[in-house]
PDB file of N, CA and C in Angstrom:
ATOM      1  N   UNK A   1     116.815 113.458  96.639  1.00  0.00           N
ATOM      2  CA  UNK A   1     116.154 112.198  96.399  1.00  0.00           C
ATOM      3  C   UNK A   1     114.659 112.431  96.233  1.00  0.00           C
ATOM      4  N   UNK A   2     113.708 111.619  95.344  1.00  0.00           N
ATOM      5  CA  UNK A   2     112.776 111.799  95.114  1.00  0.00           C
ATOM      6  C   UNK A   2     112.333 110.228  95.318  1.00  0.00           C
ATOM      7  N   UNK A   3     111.500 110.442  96.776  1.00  0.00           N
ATOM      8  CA  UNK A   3     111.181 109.491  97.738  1.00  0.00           C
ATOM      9  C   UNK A   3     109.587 109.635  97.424  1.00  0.00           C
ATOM     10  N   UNK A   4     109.228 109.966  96.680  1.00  0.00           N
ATOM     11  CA  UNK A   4     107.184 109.873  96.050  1.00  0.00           C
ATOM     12  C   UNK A   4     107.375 108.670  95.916  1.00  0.00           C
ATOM     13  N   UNK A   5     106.487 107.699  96.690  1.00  0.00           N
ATOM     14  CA  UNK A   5     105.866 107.030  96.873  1.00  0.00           C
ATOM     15  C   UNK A   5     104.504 106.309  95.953  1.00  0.00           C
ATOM     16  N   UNK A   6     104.201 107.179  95.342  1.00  0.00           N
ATOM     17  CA  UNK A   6     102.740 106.792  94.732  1.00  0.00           C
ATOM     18  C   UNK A   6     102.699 105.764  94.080  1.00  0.00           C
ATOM     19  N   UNK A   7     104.107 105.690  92.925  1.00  0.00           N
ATOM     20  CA  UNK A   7     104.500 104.905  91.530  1.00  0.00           C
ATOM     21  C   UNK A   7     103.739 103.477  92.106  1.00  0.00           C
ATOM     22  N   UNK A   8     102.628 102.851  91.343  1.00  0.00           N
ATOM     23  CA  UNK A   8     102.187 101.659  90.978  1.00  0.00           C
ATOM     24  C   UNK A   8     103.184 100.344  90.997  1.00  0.00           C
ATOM     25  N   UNK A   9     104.458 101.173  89.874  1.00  0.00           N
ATOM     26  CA  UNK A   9     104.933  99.767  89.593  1.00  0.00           C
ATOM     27  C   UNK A   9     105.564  99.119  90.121  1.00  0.00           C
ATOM     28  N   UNK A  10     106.138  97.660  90.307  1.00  0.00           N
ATOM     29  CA  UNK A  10     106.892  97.152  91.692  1.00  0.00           C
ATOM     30  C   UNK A  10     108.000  97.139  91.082  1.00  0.00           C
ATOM     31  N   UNK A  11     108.522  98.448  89.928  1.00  0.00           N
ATOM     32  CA  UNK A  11     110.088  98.005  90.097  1.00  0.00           C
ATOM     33  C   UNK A  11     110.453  99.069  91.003  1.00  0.00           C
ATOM     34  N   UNK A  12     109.268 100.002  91.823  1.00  0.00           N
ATOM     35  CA  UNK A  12     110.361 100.276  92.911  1.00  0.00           C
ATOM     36  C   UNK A  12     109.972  99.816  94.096  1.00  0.00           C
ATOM     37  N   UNK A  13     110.009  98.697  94.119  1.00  0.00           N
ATOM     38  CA  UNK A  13     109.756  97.825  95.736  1.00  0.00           C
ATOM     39  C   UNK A  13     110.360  96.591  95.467  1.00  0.00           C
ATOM     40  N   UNK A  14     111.239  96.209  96.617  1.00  0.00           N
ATOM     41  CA  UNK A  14     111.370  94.578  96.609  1.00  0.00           C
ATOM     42  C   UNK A  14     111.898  94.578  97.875  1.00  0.00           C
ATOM     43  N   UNK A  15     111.527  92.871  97.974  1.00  0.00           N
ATOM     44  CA  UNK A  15     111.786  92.339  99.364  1.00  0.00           C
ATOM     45  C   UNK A  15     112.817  92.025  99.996  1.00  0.00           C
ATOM     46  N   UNK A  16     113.557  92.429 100.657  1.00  0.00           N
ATOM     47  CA  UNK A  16     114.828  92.047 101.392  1.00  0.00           C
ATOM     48  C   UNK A  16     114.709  90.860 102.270  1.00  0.00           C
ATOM     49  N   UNK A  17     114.338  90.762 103.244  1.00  0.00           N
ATOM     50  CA  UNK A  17     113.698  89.512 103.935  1.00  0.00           C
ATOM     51  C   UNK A  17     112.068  89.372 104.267  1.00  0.00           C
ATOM     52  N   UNK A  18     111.477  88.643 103.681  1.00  0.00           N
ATOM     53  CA  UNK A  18     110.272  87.582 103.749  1.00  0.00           C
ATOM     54  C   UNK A  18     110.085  86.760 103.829  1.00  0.00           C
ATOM     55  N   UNK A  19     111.167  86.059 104.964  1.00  0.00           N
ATOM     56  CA  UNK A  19     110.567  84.668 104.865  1.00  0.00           C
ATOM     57  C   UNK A  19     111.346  84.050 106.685  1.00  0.00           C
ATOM     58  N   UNK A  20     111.285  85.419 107.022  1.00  0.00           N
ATOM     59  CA  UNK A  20     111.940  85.168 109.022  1.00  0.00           C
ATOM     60  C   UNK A  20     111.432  85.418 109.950  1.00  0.00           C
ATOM     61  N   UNK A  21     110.242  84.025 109.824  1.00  0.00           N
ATOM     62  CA  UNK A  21     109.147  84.402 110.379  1.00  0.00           C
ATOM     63  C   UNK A  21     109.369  83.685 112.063  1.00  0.00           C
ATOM     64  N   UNK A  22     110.713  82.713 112.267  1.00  0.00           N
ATOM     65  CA  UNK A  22     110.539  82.807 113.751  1.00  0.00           C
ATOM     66  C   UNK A  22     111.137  84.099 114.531  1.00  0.00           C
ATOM     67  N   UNK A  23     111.972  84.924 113.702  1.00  0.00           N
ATOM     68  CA  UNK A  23     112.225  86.130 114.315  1.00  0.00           C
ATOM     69  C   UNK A  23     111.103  87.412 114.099  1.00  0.00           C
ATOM     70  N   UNK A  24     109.902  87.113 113.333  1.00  0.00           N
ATOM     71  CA  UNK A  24     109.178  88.051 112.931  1.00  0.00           C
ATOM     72  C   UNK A  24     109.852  89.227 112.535  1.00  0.00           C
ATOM     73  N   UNK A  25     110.456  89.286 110.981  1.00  0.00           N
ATOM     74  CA  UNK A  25     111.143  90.626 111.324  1.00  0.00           C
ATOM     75  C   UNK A  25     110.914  90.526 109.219  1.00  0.00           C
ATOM     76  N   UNK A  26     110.551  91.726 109.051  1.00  0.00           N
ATOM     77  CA  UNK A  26     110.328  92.056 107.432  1.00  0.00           C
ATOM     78  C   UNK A  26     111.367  92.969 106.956  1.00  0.00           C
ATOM     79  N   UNK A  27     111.699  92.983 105.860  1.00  0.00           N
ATOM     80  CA  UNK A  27     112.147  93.947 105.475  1.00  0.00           C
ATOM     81  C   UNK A  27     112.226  94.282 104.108  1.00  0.00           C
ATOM     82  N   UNK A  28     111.725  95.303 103.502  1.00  0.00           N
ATOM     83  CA  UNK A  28     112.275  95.467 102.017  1.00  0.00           C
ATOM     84  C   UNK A  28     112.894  97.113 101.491  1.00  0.00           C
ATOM     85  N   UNK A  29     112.783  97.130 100.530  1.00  0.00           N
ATOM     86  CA  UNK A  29     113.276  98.472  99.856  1.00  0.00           C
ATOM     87  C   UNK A  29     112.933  98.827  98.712  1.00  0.00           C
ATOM     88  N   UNK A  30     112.678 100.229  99.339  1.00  0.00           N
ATOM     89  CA  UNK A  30     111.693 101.085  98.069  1.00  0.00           C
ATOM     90  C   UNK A  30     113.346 102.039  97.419  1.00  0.00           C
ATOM     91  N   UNK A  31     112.452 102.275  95.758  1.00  0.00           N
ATOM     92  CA  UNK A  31     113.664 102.932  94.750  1.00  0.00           C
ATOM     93  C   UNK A  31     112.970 103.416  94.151  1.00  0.00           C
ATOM     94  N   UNK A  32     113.710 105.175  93.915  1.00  0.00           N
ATOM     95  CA  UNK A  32     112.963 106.329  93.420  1.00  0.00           C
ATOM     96  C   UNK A  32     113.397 106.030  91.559  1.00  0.00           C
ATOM     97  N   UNK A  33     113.022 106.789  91.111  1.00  0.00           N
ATOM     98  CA  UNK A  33     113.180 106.936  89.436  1.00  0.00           C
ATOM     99  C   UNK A  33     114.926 106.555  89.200  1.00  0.00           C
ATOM    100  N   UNK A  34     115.767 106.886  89.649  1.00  0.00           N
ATOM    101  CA  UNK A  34     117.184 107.280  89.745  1.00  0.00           C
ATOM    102  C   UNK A  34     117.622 106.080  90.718  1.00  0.00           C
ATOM    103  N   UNK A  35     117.221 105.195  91.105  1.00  0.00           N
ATOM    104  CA  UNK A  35     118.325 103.711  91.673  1.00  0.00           C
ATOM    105  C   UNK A  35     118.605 104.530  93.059  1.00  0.00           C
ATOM    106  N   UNK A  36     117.962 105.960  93.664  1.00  0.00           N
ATOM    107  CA  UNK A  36     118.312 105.640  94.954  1.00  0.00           C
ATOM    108  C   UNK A  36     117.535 104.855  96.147  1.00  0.00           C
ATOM    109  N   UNK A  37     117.594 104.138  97.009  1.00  0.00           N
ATOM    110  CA  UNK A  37     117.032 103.223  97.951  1.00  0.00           C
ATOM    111  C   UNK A  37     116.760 103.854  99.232  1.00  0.00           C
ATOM    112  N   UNK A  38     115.780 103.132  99.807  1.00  0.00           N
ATOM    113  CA  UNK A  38     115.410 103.749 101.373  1.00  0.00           C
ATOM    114  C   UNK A  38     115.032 101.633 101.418  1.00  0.00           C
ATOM    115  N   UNK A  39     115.707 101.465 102.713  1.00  0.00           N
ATOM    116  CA  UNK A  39     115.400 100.548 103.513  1.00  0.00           C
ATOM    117  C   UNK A  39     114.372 100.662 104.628  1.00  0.00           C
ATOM    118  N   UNK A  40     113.520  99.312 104.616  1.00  0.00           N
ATOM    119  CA  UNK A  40     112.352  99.556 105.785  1.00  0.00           C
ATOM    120  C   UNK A  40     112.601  98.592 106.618  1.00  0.00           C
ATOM    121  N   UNK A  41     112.655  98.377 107.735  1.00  0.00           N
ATOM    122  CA  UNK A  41     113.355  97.113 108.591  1.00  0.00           C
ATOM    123  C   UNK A  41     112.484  97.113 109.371  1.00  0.00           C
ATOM    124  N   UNK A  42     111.418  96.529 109.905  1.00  0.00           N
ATOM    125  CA  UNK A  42     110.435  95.891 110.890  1.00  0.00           C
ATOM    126  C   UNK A  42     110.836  94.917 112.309  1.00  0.00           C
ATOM    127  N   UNK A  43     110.679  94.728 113.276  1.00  0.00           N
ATOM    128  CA  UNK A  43     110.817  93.836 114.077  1.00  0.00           C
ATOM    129  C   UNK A  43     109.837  93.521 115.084  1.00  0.00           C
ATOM    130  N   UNK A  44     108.715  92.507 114.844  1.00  0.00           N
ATOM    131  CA  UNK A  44     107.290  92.283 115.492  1.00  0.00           C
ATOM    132  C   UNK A  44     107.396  91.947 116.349  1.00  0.00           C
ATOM    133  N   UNK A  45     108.524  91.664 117.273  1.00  0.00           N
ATOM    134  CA  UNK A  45     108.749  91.133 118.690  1.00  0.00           C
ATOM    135  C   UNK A  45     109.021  92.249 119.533  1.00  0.00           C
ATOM    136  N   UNK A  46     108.339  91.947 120.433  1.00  0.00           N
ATOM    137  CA  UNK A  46     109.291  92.572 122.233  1.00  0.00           C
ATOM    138  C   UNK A  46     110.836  92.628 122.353  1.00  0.00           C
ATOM    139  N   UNK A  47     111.372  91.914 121.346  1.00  0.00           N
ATOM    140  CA  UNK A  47     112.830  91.261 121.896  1.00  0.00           C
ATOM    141  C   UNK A  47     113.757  92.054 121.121  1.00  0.00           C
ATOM    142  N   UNK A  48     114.577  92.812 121.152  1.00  0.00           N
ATOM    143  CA  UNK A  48     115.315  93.793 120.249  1.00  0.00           C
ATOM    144  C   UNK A  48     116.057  92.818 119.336  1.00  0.00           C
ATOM    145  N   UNK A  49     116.257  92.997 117.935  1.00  0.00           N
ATOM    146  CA  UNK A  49     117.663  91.720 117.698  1.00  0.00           C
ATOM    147  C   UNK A  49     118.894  92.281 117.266  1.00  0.00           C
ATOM    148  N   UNK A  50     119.943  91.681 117.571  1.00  0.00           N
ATOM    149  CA  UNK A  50     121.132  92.368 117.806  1.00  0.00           C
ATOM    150  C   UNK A  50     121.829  92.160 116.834  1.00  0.00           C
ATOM    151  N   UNK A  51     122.756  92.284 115.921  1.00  0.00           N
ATOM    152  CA  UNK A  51     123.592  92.152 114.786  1.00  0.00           C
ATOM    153  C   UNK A  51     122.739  90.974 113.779  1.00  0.00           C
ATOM    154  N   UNK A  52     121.699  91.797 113.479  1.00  0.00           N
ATOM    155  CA  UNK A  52     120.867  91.168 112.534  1.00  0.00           C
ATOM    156  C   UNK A  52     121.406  91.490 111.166  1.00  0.00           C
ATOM    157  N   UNK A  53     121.743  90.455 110.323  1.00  0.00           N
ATOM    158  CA  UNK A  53     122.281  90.208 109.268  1.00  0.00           C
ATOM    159  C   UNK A  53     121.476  90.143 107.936  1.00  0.00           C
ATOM    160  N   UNK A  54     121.326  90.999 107.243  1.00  0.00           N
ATOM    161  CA  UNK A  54     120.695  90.655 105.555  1.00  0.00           C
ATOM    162  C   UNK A  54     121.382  91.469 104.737  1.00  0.00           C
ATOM    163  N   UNK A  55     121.039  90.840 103.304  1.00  0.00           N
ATOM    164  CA  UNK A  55     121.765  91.578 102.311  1.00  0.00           C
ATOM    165  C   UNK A  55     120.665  92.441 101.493  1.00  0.00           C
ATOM    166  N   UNK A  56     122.135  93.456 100.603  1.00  0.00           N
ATOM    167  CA  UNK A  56     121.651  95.042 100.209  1.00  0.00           C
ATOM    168  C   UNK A  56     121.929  94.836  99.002  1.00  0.00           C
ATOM    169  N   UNK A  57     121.434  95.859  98.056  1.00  0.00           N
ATOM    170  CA  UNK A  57     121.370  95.552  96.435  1.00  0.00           C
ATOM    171  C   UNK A  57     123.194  96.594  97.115  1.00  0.00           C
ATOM    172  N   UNK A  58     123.107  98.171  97.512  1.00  0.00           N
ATOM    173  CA  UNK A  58     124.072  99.052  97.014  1.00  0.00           C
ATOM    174  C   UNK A  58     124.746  99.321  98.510  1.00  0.00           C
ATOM    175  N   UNK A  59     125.992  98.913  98.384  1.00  0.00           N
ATOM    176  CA  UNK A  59     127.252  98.755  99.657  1.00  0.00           C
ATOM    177  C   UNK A  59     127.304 100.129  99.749  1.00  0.00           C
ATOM    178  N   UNK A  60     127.861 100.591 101.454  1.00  0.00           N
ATOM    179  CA  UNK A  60     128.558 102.227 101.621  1.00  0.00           C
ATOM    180  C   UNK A  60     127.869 102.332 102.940  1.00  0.00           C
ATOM    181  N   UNK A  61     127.644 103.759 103.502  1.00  0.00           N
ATOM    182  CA  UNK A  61     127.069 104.037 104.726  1.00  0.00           C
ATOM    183  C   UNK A  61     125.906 104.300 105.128  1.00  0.00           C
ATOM    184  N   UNK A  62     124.879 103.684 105.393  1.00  0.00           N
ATOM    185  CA  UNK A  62     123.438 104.122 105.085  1.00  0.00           C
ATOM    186  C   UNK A  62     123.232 104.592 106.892  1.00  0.00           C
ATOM    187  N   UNK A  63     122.284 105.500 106.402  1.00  0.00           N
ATOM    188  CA  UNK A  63     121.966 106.761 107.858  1.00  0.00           C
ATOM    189  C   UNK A  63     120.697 106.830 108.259  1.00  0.00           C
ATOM    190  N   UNK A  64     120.477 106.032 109.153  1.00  0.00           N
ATOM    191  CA  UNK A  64     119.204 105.665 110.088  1.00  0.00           C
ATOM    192  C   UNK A  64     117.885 107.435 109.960  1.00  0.00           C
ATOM    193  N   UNK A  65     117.669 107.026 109.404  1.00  0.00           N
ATOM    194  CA  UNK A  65     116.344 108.587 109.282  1.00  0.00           C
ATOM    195  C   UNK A  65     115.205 108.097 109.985  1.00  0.00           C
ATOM    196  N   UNK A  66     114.758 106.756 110.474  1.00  0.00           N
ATOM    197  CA  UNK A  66     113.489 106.810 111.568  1.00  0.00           C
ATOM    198  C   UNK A  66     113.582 106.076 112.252  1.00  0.00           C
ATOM    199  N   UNK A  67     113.379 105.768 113.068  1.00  0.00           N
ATOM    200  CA  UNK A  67     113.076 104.671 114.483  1.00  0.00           C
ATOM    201  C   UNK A  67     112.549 105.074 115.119  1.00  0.00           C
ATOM    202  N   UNK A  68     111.495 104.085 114.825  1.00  0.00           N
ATOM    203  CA  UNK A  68     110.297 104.307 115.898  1.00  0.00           C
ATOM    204  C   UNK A  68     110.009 103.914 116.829  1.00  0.00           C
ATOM    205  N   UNK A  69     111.261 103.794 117.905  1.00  0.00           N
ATOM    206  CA  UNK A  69     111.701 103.183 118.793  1.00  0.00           C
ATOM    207  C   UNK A  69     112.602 104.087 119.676  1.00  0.00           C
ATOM    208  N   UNK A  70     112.928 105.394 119.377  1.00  0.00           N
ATOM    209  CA  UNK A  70     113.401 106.488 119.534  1.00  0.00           C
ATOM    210  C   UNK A  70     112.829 107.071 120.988  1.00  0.00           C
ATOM    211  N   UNK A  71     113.669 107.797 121.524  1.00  0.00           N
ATOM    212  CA  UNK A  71     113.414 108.252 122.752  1.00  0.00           C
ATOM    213  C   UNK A  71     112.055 109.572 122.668  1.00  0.00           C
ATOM    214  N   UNK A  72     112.075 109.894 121.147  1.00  0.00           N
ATOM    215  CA  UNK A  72     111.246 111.163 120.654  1.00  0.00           C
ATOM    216  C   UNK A  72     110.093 110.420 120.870  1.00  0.00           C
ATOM    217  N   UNK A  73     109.775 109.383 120.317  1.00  0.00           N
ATOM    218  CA  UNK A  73     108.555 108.281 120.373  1.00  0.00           C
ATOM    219  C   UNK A  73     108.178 107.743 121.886  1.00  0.00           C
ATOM    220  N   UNK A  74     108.852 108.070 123.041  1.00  0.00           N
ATOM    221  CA  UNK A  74     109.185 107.556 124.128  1.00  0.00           C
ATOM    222  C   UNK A  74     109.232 105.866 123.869  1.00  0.00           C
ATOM    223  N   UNK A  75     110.374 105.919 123.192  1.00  0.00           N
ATOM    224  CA  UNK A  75     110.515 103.893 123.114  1.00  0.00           C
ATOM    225  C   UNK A  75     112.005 103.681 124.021  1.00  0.00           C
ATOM    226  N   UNK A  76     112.556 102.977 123.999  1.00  0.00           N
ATOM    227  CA  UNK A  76     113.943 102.631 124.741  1.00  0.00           C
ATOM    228  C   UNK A  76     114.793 103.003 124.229  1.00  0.00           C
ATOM    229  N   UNK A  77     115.122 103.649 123.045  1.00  0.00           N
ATOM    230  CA  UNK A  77     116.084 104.390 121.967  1.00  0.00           C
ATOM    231  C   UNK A  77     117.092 103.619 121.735  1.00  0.00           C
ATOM    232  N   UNK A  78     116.899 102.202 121.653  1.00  0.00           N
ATOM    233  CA  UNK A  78     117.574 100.977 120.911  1.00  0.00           C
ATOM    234  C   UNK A  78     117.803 101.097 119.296  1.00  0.00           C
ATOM    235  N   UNK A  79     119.062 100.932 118.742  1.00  0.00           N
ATOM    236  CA  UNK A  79     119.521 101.536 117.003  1.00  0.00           C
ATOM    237  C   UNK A  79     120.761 101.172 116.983  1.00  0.00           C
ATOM    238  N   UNK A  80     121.194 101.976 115.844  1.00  0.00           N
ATOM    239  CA  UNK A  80     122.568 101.710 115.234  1.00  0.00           C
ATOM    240  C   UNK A  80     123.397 102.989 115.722  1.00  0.00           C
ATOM    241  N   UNK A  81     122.923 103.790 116.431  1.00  0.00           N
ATOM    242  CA  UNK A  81     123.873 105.420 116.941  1.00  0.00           C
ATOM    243  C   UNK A  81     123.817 106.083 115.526  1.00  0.00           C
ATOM    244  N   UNK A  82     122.839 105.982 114.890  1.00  0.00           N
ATOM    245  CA  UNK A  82     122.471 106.719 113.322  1.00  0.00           C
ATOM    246  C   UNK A  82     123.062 106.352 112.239  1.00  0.00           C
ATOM    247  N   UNK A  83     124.068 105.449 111.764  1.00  0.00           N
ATOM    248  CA  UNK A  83     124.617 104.683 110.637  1.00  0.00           C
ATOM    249  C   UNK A  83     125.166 103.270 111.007  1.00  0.00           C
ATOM    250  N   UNK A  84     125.371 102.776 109.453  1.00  0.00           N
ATOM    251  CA  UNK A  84     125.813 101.607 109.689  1.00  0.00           C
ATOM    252  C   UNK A  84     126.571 101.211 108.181  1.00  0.00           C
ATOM    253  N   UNK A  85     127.582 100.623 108.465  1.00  0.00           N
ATOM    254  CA  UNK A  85     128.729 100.454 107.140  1.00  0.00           C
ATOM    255  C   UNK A  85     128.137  98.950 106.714  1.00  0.00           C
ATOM    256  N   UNK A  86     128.118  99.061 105.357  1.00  0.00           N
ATOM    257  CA  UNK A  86     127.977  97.518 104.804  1.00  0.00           C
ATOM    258  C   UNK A  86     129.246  96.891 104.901  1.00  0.00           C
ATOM    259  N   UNK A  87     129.019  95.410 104.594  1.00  0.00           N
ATOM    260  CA  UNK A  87     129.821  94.210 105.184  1.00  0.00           C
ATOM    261  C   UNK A  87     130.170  94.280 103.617  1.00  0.00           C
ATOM    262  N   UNK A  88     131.292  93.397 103.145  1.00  0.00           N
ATOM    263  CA  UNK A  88     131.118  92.556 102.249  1.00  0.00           C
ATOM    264  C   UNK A  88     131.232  91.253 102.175  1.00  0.00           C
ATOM    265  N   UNK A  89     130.021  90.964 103.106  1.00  0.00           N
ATOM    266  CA  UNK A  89     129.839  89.632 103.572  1.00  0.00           C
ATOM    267  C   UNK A  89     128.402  89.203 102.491  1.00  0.00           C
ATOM    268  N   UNK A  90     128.641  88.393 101.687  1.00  0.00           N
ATOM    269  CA  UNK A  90     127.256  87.730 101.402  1.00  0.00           C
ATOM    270  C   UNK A  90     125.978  87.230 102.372  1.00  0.00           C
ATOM    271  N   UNK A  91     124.939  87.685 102.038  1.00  0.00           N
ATOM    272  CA  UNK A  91     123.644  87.543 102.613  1.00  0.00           C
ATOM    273  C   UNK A  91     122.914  87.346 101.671  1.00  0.00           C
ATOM    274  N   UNK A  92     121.464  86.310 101.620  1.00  0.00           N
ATOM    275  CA  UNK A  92     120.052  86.521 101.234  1.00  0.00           C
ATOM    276  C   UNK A  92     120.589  87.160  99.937  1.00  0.00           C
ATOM    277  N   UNK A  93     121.376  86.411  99.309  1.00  0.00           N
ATOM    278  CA  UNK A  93     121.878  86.105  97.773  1.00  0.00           C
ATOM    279  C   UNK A  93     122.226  87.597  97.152  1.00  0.00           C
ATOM    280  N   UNK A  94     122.789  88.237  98.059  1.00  0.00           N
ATOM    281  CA  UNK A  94     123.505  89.710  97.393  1.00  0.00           C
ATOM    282  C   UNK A  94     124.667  89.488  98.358  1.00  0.00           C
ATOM    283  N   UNK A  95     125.874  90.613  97.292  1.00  0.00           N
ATOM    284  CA  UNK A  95     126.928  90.067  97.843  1.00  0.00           C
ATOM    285  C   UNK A  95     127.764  90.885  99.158  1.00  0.00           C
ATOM    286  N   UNK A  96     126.769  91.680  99.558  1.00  0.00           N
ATOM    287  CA  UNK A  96     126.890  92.745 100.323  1.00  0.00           C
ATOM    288  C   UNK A  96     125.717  92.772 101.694  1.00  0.00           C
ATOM    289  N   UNK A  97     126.163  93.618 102.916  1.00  0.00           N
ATOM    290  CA  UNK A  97     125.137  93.138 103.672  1.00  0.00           C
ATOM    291  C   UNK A  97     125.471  93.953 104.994  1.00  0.00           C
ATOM    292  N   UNK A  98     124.495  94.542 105.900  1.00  0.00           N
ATOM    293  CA  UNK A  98     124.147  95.143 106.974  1.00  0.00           C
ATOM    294  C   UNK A  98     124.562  94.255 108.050  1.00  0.00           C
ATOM    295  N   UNK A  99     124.523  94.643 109.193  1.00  0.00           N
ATOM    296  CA  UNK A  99     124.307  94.324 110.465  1.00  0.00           C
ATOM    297  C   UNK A  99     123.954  95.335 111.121  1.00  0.00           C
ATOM    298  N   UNK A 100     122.764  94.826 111.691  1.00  0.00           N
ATOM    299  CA  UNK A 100     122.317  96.048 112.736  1.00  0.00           C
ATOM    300  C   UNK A 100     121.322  95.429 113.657  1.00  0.00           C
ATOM    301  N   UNK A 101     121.194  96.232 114.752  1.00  0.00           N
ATOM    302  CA  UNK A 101     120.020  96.542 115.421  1.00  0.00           C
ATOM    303  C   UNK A 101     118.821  96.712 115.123  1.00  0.00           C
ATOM    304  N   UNK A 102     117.707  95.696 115.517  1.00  0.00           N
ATOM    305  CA  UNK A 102     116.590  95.837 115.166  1.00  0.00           C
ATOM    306  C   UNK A 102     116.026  96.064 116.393  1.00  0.00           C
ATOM    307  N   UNK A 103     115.380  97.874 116.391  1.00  0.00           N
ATOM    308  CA  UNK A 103     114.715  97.531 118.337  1.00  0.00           C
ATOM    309  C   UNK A 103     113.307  96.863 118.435  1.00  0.00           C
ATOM    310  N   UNK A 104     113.124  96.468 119.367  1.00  0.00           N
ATOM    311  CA  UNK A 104     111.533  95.714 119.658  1.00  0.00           C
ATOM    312  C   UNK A 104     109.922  96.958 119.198  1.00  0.00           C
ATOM    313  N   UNK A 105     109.745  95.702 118.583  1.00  0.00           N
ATOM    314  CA  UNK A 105     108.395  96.968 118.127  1.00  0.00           C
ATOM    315  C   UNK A 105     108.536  97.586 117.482  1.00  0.00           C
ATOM    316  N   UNK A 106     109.472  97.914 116.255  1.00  0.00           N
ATOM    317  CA  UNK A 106     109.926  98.864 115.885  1.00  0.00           C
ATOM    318  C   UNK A 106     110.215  98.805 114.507  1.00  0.00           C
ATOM    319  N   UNK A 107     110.181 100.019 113.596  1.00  0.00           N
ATOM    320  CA  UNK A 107     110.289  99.985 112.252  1.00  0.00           C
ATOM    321  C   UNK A 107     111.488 100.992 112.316  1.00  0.00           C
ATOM    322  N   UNK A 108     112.463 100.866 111.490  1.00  0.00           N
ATOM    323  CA  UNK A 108     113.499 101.766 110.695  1.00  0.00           C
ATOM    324  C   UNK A 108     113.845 101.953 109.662  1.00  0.00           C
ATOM    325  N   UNK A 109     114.155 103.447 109.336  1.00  0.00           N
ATOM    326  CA  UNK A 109     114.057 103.302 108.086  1.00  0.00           C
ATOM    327  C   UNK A 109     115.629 103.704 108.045  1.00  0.00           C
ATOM    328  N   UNK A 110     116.552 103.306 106.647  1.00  0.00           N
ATOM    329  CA  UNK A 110     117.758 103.654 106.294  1.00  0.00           C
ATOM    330  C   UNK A 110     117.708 104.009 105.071  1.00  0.00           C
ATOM    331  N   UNK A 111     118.632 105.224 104.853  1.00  0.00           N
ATOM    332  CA  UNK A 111     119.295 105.575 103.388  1.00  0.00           C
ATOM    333  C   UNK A 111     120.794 105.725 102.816  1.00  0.00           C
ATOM    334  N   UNK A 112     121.115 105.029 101.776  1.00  0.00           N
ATOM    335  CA  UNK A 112     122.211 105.128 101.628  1.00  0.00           C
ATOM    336  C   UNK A 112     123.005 106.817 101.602  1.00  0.00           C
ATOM    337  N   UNK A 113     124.156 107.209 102.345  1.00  0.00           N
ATOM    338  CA  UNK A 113     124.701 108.179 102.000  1.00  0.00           C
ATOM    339  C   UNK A 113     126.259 108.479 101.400  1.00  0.00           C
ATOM    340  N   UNK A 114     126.117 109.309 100.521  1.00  0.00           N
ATOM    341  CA  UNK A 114     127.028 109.462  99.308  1.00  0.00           C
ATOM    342  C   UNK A 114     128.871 109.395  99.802  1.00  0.00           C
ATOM    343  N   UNK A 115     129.389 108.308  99.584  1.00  0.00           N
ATOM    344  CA  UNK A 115     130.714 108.416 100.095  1.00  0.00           C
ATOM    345  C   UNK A 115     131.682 109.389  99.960  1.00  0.00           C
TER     346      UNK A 115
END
């Protein structure tokens, strides 16, 4: 995967959730040249949230690569146990969709991996 960052243009960024602001929690996803995705999941509260629900452009098993909430970080090591299977439950107008763990304070990042 070619995860360079630099590219200007916003067709590789868009917003997954922007607009959950009594849970304070952001999220969007960056896409390399080639349609692969890295998810960024935010959560601005103290309060971990638990089977937090939004939708994904691409369904399958995506594999937790940061939390910064991790015992390495000395945080409470609150997550998903390193993956998480999409639903095919509609969310936030895609027809596919996560549940996971969001720990307090904490950013994660996910990538889809190849079935």
């Amino acid at each position: 995967m070619n995860w360079i960052l630099t590219r200007i243009s916003a067709d590789g960024f868009e917003w997954l959730v922007v607009d959950d602001k009594e849970r304070s929690v952001l999220i969007f996803v960056r896409r390399d040249k080639e349609g692969n995705e890295i998810i960024v999941a935010s959560n601005f509260t103290p309060v971990p949230r638990h089977d937090y629900r939004f939708g994904i452009n691409q369904p399958g098993k995506w594999r937790e690569i940061l939390n910064t909430d991790s015992m390495h970080y000395h945080g409470s090591n609150a997550g998903n146990g390193g993956a998480v299977h999409s639903d095919e439950i509609a969310s936030h107008g895609r027809q596919h969709s996560l549940s996971l763990t969001l720990p307090p304070l904490a950013t994660i990042w996910l990538v889809r991996e190849a079935e």
